[in-house]
N, C-alpha and C. Protein backbone atom coordinates (compact mmCIF):
# COMPACT_ATOMS: atom_id res chain seq x y z
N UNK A 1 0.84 -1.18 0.00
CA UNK A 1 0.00 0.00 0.00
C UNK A 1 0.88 1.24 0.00
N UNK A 2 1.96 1.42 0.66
CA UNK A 2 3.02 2.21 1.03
C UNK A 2 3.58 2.09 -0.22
N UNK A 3 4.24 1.23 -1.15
CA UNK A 3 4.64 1.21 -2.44
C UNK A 3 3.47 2.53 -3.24
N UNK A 4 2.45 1.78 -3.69
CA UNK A 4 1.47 2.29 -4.49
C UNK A 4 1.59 3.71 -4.29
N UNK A 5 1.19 4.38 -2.48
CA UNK A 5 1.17 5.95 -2.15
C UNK A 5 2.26 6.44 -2.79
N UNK A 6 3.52 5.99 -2.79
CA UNK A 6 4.63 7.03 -3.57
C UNK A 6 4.70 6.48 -4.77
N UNK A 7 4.59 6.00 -5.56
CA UNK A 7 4.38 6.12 -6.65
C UNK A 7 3.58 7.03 -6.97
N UNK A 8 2.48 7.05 -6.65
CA UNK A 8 1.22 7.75 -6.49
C UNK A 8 1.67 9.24 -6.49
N UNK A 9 2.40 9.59 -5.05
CA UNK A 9 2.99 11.15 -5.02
C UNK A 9 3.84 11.34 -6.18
N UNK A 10 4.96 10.63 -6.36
CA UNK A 10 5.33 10.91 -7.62
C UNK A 10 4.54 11.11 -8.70
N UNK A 11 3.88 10.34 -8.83
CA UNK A 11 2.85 10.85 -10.01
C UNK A 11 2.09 12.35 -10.22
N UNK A 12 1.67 12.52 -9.26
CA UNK A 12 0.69 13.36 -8.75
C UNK A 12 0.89 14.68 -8.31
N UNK A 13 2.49 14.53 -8.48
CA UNK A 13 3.56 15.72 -7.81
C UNK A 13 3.07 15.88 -6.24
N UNK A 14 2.96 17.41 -6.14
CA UNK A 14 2.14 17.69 -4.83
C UNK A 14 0.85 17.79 -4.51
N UNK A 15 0.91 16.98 -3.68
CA UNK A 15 -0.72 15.94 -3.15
C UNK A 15 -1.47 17.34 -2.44
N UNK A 16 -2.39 18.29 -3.04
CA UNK A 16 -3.20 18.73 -2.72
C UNK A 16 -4.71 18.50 -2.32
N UNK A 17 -5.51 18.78 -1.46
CA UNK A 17 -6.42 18.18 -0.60
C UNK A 17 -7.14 17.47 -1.58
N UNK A 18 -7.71 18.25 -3.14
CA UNK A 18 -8.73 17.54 -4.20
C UNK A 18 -7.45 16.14 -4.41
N UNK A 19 -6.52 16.24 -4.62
CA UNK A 19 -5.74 15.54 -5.43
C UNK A 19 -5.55 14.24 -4.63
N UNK A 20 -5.41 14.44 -3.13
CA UNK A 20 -5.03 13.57 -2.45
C UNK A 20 -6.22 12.89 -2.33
N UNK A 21 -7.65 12.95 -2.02
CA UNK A 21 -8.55 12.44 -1.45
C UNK A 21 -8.78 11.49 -2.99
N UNK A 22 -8.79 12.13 -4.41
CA UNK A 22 -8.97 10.93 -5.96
C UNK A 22 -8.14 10.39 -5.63
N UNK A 23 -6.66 10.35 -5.14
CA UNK A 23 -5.40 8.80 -5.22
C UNK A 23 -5.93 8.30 -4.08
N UNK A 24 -6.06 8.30 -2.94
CA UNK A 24 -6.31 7.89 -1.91
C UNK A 24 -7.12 6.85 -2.07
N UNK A 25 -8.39 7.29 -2.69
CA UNK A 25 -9.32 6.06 -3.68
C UNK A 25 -9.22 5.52 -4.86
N UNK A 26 -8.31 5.88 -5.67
CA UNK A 26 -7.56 5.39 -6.72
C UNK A 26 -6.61 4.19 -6.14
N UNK A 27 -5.71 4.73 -5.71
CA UNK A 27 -5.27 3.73 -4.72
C UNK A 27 -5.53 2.53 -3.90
N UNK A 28 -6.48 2.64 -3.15
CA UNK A 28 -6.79 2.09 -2.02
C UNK A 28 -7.76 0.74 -3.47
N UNK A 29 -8.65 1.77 -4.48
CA UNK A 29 -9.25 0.41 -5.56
C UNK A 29 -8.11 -0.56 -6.37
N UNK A 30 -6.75 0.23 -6.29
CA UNK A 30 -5.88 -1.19 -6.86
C UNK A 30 -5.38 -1.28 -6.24
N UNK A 31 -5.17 -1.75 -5.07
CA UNK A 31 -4.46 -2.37 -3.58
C UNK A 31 -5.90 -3.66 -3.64
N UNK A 32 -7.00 -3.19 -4.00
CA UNK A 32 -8.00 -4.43 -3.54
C UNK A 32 -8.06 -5.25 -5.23
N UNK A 33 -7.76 -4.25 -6.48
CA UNK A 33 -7.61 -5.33 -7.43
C UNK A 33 -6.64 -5.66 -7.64
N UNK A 34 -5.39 -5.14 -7.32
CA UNK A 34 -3.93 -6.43 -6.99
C UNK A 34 -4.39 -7.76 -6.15
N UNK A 35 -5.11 -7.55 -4.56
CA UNK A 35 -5.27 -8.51 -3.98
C UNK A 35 -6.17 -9.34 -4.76
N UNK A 36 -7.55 -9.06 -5.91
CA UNK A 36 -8.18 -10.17 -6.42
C UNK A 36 -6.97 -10.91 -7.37
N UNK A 37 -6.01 -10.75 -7.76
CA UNK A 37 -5.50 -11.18 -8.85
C UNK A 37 -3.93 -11.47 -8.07
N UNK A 38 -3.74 -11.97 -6.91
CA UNK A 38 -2.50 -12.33 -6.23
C UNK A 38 -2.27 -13.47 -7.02
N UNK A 39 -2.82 -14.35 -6.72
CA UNK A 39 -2.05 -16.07 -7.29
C UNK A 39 -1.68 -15.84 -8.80
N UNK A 40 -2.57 -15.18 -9.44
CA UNK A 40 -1.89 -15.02 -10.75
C UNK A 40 -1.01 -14.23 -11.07
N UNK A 41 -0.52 -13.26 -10.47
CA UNK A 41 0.85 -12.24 -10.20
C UNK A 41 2.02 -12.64 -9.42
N UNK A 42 1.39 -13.76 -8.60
CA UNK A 42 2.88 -14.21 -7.82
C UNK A 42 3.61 -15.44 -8.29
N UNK A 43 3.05 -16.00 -9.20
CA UNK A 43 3.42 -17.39 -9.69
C UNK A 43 3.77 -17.00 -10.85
N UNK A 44 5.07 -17.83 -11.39
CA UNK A 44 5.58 -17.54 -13.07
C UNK A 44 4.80 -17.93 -13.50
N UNK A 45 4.44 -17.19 -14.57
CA UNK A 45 3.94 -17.25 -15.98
C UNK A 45 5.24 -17.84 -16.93
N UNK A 46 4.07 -18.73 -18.08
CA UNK A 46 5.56 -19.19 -18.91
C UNK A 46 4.79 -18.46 -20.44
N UNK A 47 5.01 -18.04 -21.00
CA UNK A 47 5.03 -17.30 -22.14
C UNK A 47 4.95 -17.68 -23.29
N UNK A 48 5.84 -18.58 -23.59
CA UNK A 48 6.22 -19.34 -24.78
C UNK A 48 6.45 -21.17 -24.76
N UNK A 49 5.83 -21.68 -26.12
CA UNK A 49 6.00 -22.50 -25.78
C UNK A 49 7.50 -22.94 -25.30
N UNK A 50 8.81 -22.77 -26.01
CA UNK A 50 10.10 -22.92 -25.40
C UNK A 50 10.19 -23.19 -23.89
N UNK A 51 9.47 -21.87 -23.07
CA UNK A 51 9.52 -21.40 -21.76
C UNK A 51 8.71 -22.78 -20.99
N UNK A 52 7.72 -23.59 -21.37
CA UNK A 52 6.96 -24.73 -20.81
C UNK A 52 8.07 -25.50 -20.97
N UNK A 53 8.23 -26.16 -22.35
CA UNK A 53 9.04 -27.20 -22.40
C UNK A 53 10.42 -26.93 -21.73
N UNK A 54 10.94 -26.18 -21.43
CA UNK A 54 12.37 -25.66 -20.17
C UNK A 54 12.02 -25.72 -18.98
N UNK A 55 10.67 -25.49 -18.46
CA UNK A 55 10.29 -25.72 -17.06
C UNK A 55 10.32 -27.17 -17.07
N UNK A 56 9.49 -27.71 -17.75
CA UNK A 56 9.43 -29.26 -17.66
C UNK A 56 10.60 -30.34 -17.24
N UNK A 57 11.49 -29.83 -18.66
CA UNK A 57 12.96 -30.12 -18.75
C UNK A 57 13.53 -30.12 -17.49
N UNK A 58 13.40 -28.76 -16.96
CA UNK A 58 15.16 -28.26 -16.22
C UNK A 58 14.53 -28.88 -14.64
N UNK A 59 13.36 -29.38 -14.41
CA UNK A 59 13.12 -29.89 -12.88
C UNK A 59 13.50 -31.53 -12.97
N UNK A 60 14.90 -32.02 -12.35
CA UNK A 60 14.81 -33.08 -12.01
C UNK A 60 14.36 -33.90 -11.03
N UNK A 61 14.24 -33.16 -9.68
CA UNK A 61 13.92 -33.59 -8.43
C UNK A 61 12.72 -33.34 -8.07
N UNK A 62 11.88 -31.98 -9.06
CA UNK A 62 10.64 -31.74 -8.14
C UNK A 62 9.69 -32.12 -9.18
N UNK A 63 8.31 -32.08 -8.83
CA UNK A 63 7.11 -32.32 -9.76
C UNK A 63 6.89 -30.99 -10.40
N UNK A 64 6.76 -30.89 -12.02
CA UNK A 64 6.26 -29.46 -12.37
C UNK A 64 4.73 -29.62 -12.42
N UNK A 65 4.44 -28.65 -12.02
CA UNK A 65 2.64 -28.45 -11.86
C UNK A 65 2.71 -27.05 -12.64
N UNK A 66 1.93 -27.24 -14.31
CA UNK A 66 1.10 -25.93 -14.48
C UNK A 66 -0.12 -26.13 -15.36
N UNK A 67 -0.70 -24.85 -14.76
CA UNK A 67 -2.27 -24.03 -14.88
C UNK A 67 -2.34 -24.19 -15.91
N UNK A 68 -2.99 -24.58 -17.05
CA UNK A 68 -2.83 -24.23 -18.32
C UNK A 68 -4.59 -23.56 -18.33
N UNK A 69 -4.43 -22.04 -19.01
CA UNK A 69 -6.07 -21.54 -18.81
C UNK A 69 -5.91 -19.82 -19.56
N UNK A 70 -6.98 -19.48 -19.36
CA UNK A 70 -6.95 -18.28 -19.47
C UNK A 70 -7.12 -17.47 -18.20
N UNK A 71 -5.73 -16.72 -18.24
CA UNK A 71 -5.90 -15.73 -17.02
C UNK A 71 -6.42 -14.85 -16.40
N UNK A 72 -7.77 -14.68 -17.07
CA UNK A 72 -8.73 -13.57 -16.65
C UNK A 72 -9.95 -14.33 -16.30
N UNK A 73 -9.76 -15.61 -16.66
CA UNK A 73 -10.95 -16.66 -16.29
C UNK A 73 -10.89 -17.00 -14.77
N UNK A 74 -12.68 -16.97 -14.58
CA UNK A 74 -13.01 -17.07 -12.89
C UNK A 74 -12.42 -18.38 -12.53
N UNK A 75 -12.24 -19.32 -13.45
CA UNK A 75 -12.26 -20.86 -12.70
C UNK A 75 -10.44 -20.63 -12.31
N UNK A 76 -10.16 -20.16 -13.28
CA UNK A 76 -8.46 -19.70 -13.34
C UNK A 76 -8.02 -19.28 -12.11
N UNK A 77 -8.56 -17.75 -12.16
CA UNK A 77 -8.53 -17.63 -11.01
C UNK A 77 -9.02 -17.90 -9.32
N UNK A 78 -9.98 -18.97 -9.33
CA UNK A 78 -9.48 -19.42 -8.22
C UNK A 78 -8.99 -20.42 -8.02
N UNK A 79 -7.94 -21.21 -9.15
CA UNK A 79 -7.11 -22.00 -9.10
C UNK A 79 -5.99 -21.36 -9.09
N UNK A 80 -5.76 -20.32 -9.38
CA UNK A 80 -5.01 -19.69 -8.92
C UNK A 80 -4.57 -19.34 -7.46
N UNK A 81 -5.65 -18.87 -6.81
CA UNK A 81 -5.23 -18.83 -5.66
C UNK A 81 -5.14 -20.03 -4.59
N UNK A 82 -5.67 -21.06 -5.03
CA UNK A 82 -5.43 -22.28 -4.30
C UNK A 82 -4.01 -22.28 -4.95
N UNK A 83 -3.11 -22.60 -5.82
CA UNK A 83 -2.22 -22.95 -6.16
C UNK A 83 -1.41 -22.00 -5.79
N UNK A 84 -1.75 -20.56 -5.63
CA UNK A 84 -0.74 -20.00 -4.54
C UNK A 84 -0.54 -20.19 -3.53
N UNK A 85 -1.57 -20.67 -2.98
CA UNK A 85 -1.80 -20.93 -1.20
C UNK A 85 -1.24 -21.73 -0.56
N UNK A 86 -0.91 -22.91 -1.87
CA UNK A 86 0.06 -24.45 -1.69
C UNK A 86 1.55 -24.12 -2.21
N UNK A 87 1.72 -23.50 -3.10
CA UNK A 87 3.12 -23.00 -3.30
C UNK A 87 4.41 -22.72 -2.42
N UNK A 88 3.96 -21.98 -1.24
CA UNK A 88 5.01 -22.34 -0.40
C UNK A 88 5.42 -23.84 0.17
N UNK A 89 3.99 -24.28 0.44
CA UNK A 89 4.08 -25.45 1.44
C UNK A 89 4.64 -26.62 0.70
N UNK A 90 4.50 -26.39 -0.94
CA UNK A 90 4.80 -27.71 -1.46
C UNK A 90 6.74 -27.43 -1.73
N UNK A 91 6.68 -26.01 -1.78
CA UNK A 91 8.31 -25.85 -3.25
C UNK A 91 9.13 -26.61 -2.89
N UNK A 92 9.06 -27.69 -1.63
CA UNK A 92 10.43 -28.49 -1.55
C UNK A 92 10.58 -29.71 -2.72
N UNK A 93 9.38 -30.18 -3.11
CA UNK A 93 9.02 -31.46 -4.06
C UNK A 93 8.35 -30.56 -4.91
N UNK A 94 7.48 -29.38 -5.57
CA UNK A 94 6.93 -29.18 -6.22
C UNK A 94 6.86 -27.82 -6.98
N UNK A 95 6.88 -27.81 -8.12
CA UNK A 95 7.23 -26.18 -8.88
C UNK A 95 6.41 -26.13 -9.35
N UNK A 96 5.59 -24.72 -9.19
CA UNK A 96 4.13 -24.50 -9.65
C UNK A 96 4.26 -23.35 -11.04
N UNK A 97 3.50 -23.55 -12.04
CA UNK A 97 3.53 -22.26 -13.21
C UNK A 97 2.39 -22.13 -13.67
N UNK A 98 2.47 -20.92 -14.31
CA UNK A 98 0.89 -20.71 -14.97
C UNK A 98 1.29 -20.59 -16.45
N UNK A 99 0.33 -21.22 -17.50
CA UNK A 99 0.40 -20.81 -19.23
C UNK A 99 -0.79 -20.55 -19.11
N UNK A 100 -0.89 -19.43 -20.17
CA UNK A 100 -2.39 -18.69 -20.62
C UNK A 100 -2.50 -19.30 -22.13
N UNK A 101 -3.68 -19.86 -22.10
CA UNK A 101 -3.81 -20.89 -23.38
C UNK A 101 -3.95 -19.68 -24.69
N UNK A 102 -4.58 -18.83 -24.27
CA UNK A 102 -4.44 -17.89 -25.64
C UNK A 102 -2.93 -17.16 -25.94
N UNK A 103 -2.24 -16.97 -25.39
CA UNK A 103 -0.66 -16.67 -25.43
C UNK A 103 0.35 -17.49 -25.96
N UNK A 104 -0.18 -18.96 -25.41
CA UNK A 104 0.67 -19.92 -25.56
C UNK A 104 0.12 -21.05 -26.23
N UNK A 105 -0.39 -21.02 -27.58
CA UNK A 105 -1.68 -22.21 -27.65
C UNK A 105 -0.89 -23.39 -28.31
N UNK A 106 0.05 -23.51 -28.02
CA UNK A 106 1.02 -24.31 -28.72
C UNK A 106 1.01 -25.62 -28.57
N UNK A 107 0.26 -26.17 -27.45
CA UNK A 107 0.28 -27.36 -26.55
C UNK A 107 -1.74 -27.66 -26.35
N UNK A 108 -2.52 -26.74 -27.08
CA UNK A 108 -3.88 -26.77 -26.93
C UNK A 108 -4.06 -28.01 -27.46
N UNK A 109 -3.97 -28.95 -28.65
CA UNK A 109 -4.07 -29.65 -29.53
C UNK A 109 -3.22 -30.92 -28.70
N UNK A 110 -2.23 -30.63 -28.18
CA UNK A 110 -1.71 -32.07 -27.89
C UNK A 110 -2.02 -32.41 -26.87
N UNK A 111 -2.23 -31.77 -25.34
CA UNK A 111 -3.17 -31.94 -24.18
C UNK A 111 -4.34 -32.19 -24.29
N UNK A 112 -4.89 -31.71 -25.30
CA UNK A 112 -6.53 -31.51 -25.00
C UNK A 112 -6.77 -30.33 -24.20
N UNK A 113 -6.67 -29.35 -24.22
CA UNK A 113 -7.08 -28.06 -23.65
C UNK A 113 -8.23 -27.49 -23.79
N UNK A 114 -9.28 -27.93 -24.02
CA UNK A 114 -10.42 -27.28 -23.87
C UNK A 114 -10.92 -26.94 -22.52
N UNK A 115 -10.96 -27.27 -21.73
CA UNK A 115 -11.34 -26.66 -20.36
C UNK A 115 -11.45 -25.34 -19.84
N UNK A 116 -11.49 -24.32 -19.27
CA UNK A 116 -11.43 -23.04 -19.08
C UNK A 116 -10.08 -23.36 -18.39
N UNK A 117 -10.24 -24.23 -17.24
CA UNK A 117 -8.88 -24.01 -16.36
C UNK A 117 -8.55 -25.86 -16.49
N UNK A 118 -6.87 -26.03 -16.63
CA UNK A 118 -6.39 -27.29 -16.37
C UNK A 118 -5.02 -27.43 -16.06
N UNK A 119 -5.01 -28.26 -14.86
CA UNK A 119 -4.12 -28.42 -14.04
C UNK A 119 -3.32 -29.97 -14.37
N UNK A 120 -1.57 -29.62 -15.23
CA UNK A 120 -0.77 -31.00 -15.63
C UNK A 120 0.19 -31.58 -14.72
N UNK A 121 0.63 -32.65 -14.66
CA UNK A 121 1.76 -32.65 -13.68
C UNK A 121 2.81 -33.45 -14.55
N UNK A 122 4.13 -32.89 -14.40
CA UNK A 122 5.44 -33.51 -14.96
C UNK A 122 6.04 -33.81 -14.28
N UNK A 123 6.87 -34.89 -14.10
CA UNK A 123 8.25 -35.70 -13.47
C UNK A 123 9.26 -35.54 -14.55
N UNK A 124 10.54 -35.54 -14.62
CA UNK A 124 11.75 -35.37 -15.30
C UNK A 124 11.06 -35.85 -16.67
N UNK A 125 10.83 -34.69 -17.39
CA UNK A 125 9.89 -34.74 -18.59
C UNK A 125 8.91 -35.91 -19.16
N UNK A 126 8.14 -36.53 -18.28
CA UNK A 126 7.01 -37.43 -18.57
C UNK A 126 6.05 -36.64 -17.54
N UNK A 127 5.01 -37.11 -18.49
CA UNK A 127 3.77 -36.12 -18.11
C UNK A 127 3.05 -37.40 -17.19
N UNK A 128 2.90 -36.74 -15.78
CA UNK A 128 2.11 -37.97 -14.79
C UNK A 128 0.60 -38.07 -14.49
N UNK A 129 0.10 -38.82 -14.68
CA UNK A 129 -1.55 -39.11 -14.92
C UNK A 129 -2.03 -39.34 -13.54
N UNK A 130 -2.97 -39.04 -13.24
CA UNK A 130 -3.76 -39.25 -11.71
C UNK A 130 -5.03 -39.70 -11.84
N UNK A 131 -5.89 -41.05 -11.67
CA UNK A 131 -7.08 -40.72 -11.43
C UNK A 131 -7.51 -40.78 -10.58
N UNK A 132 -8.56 -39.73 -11.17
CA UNK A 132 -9.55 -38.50 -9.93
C UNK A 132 -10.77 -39.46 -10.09
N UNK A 133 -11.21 -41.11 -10.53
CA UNK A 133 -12.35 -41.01 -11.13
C UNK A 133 -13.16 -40.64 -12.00
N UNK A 134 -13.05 -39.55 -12.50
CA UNK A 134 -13.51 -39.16 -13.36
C UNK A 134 -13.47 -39.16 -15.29
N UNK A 135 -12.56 -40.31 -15.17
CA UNK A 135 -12.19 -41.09 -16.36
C UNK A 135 -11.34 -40.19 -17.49
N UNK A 136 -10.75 -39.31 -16.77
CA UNK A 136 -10.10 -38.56 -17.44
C UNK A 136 -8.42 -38.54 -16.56
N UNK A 137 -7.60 -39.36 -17.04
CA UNK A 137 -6.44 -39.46 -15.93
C UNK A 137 -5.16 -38.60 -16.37
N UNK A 138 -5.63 -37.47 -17.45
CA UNK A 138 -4.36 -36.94 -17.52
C UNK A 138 -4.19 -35.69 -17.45
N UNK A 139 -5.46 -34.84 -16.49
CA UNK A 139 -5.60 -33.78 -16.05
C UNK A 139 -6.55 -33.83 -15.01
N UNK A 140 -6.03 -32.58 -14.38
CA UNK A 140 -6.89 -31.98 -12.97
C UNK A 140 -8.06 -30.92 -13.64
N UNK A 141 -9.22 -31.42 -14.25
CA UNK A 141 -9.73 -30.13 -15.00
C UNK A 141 -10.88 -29.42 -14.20
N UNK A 142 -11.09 -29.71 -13.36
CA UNK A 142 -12.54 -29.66 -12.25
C UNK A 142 -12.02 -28.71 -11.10
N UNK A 143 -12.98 -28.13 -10.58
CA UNK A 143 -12.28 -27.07 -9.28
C UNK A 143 -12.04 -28.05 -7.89
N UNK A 144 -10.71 -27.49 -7.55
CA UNK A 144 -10.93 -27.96 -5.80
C UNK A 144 -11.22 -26.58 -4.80
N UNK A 145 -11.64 -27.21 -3.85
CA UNK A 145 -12.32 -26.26 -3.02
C UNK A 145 -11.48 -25.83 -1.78
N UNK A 146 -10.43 -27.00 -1.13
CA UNK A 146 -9.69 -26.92 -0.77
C UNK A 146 -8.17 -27.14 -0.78
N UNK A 147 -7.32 -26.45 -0.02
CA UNK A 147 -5.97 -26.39 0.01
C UNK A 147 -5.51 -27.59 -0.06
N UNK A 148 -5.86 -28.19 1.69
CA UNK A 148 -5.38 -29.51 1.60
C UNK A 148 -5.08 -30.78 0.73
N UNK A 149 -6.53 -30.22 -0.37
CA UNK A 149 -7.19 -31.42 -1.15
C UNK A 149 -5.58 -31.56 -2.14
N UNK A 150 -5.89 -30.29 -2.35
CA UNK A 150 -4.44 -29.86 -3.44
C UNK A 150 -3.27 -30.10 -3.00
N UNK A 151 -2.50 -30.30 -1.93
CA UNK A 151 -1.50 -30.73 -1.33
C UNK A 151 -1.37 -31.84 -1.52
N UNK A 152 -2.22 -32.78 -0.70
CA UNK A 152 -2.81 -34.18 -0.96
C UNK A 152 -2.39 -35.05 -2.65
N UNK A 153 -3.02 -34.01 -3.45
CA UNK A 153 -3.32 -34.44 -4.67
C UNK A 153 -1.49 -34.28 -5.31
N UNK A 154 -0.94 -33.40 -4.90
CA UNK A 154 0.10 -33.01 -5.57
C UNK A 154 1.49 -34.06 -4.92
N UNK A 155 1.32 -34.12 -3.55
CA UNK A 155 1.84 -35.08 -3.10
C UNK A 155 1.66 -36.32 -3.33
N UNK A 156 0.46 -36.96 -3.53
CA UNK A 156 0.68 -38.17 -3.75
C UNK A 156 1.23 -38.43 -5.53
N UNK A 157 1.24 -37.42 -6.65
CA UNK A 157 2.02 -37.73 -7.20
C UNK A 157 2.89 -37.35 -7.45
N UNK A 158 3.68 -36.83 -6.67
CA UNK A 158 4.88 -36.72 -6.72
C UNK A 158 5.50 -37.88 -5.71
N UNK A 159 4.74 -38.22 -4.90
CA UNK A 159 5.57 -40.08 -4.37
C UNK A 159 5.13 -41.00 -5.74
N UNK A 160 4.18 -41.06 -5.99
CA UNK A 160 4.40 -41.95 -7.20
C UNK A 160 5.08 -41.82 -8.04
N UNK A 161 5.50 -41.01 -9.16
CA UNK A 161 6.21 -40.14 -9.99
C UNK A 161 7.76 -41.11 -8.81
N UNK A 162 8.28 -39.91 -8.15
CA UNK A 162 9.56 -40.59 -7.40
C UNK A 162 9.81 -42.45 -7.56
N UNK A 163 8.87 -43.02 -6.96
CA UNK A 163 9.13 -44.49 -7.59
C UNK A 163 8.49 -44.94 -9.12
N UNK A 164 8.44 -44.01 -9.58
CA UNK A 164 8.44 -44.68 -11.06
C UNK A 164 7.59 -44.95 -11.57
N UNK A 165 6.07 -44.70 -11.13
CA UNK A 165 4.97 -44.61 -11.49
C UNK A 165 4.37 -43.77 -12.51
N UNK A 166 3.90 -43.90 -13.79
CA UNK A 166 3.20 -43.55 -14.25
C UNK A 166 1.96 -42.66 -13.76
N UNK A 167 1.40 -43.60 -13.47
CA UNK A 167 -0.57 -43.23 -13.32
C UNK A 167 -0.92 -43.82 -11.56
N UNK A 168 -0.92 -42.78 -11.16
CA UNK A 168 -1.21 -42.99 -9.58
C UNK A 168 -2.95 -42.80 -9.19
N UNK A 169 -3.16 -43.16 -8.08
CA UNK A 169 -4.63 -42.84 -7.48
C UNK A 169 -4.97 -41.62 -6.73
N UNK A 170 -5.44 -41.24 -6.96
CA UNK A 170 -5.82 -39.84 -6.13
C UNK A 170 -6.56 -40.31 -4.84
N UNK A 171 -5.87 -39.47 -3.83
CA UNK A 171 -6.44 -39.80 -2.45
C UNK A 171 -8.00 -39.76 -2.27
N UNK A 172 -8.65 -38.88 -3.14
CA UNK A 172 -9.88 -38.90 -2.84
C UNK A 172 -10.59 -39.28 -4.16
N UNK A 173 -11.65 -39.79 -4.41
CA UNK A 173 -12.47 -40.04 -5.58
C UNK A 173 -13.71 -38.71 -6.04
N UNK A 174 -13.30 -37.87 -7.25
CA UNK A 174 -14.33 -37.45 -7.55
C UNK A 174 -14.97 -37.93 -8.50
N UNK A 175 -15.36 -38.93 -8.51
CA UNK A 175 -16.22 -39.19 -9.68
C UNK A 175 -18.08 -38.81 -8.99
N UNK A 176 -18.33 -38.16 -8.01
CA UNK A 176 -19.64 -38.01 -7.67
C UNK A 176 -19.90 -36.32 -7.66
N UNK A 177 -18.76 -35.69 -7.40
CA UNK A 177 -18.64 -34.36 -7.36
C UNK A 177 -18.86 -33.90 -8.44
N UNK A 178 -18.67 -33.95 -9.69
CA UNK A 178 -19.86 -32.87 -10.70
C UNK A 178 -21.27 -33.58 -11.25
N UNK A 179 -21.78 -34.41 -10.49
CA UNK A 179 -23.08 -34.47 -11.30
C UNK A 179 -24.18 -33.50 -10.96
N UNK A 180 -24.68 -33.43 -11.89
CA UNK A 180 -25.78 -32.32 -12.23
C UNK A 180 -27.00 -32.61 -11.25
């Protein structure tokens, strides 16, 4: 917030009473739309396809986990912020990124990317499959609601992945969670 105000004065030169009271609320409205849009500002973005396939690549030890979505999308973003929320807790085993499918559509066609928001996981460049039940084992494409769930989920494949597993089980079964 203290960032933003001097910038702000700089901008604004000298903060006279009209002048100060418009930044003040200028301000104070992007301090609250930075905070809607944290997980997607604090986590790399990868840009290009090059930039995916180098994340993938260059992690030998940890699991790569990324977003693949559009970044202005609601489901996005609140996978976003779950995936920020786990980011610290996981970075010892796990590296989290975001691709914006319209930026980067390079990989739409070979994933299957249609989803608004979808969540991949890599081990030393093999792509690791989980099923959720939901008969789809080579993405996370559905919302989670909680942190834990996502910890859970990310951890158990990254122990599988570590011994050599392909296609692991997900701790919990959603195959009942989206019916209509």
């Amino acid at each position: 917030m203290m960032l933003v105000f001097v910038v702000g004065a700089k901008y604004f030169g000298t903060l006279t009473a009209a002048r100060s009271a418009v930044f003040a609320r200028s301000s104070i409205f992007l301090f609250f739309l930075l905070l809607a849009f944290m997980g997607s500002v604090f986590l790399p973005h990868l840009h290009t396809g090059w930039h995916v396939d180098q994340a993938i690549l260059s992690e030998d030890e940890r699991l790569v986990v990324i977003r693949f979505g559009k970044d202005n999308d609601k489901e996005c973003m609140i996978m976003d912020e779950l995936l920020y929320g786990v980011a610290e807790k996981v970075r010892n085993f796990a590296a989290i990124y975001l691709c914006d499918t319209d930026e980067v559509p390079d990989f739409n066609t070979m994933y299957e990317l249609y989803d608004p928001c979808t969540v991949m996981f890599f081990y030393r460049n093999k792509h690791m499959m989980c099923d959720f039940g939901t008969g789809n084992n080579n993405k996370l494409n559905f919302r989670l609601t909680e942190k834990q769930e996502l910890i859970d989920i990310i951890e158990t494949i990254y122990r599988g992945a570590h011994k050599g597993k392909g296609l692991v089980v997900s701790p919990r079964d959603y195959s009942r969670q989206r019916r209509g």
